[in-house]
N, C-alpha and C. Protein backbone atom coordinates (compact mmCIF):
# COMPACT_ATOMS: atom_id res chain seq x y z
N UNK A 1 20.03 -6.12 -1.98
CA UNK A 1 19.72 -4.83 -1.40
C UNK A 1 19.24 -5.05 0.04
N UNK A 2 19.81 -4.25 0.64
CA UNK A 2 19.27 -4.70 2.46
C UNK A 2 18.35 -3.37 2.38
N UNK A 3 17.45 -3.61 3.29
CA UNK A 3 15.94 -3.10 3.08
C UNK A 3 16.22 -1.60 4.87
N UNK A 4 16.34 -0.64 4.54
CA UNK A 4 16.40 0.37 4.87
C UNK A 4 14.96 0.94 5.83
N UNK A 5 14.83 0.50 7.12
CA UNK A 5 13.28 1.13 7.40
C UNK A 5 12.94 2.38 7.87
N UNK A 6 13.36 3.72 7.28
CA UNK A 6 13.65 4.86 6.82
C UNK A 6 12.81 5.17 6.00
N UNK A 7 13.51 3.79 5.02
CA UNK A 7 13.05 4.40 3.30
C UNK A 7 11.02 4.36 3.16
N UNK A 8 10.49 3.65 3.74
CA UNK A 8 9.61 2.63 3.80
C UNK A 8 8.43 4.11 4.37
N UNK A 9 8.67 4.95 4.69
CA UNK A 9 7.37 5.85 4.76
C UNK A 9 8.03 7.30 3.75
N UNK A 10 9.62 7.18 3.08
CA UNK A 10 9.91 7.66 2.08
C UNK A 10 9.18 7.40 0.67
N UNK A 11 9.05 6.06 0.37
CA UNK A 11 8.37 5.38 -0.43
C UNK A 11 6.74 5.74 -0.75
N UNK A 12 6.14 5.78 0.41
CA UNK A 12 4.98 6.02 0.55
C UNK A 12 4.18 7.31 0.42
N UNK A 13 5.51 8.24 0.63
CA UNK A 13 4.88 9.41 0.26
C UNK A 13 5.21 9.61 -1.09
N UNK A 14 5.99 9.27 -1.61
CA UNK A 14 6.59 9.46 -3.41
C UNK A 14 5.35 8.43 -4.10
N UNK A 15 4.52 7.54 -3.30
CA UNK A 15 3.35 6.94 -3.57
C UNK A 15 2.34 8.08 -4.27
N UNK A 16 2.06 8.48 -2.68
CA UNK A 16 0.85 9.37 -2.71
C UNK A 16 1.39 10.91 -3.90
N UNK A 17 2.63 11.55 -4.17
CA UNK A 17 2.69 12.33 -4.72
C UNK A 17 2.96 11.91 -5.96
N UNK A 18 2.50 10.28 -6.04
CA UNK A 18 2.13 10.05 -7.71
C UNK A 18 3.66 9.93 -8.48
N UNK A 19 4.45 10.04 -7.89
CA UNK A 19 6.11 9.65 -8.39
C UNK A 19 6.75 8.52 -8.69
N UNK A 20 5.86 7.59 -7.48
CA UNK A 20 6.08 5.98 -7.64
C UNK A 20 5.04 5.29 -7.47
N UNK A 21 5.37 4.27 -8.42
CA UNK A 21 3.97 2.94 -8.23
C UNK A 21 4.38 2.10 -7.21
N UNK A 22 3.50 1.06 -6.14
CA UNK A 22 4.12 0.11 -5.37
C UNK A 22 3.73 -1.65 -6.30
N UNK A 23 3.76 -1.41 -7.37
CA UNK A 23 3.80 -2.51 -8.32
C UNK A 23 3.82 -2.04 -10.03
N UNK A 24 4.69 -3.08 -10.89
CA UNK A 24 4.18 -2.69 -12.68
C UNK A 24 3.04 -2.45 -12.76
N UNK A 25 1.77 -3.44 -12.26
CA UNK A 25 0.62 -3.04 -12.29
C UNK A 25 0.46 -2.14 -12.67
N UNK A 26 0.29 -0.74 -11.05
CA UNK A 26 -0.32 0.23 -11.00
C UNK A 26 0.69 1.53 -11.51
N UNK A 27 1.67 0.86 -12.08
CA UNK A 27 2.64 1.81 -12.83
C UNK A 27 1.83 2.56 -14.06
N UNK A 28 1.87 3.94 -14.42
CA UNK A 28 1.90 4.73 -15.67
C UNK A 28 2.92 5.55 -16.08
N UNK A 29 2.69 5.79 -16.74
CA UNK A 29 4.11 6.99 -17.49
C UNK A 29 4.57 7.63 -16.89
N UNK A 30 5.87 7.58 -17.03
CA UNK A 30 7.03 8.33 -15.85
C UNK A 30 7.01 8.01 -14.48
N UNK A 31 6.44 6.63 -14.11
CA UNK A 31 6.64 6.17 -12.63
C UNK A 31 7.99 5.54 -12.01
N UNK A 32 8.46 5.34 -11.09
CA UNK A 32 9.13 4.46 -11.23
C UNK A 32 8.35 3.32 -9.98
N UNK A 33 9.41 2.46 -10.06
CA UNK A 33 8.14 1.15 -9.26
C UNK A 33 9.30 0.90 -7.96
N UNK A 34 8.55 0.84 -6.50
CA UNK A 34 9.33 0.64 -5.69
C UNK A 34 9.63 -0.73 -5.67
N UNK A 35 10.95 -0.17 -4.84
CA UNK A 35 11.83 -2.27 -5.35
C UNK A 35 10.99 -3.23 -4.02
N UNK A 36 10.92 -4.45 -4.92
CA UNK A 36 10.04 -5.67 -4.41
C UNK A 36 10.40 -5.52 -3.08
N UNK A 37 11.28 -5.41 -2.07
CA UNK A 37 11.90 -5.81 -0.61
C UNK A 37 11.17 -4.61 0.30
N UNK A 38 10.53 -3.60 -0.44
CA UNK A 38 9.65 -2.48 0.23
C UNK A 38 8.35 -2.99 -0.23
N UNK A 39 7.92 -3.17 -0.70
CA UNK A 39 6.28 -3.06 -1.07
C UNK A 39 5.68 -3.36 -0.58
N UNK A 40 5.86 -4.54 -0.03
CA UNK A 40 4.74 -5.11 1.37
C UNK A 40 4.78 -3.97 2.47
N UNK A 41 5.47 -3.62 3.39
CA UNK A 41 6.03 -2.71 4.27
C UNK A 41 5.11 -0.78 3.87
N UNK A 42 5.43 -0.90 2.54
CA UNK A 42 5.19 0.10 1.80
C UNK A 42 3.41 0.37 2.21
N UNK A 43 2.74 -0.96 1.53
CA UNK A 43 1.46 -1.18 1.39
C UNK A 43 0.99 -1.08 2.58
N UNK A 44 1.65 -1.69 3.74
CA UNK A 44 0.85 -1.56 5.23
C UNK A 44 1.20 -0.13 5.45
N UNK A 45 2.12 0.72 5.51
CA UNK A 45 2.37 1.96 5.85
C UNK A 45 1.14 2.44 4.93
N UNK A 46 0.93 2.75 4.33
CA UNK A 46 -0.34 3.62 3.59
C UNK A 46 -1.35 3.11 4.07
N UNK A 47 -1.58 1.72 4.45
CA UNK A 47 -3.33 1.52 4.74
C UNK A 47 -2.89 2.10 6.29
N UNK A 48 -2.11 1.79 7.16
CA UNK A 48 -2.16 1.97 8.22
C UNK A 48 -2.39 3.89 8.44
N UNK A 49 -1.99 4.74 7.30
CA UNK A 49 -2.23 6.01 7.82
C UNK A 49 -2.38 6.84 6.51
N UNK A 50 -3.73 6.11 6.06
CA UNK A 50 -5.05 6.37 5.32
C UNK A 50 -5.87 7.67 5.56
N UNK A 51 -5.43 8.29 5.12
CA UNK A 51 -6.42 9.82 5.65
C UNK A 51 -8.23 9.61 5.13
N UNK A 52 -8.80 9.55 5.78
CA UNK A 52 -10.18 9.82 5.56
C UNK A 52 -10.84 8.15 5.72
């Protein structure tokens, strides 16, 4: 999969609206888990624009 940097603040908001996990970890019911080649990328996009 070639890694799309588009997708990567797409990801992040399907984060925050609880749609997707950025690991199995923090996965629960009915998540789906963003693919490994985003998550790092994923993870700095959310700390970097962290509301509060």
């Amino acid at each position: 999969m070639k890694k799309q940097p588009f997708m990567i603040p797409i990801y992040a908001e399907l984060i925050r609206l609880g749609r997707y996990a950025n690991s199995e970890e923090e996965k629960t019911e009915g998540q789906k888990v963003v693919p490994a080649i985003y998550r790092e990328d994923v993870a700095m996009h959310l700390a970097e624009h962290a509301e509060g």
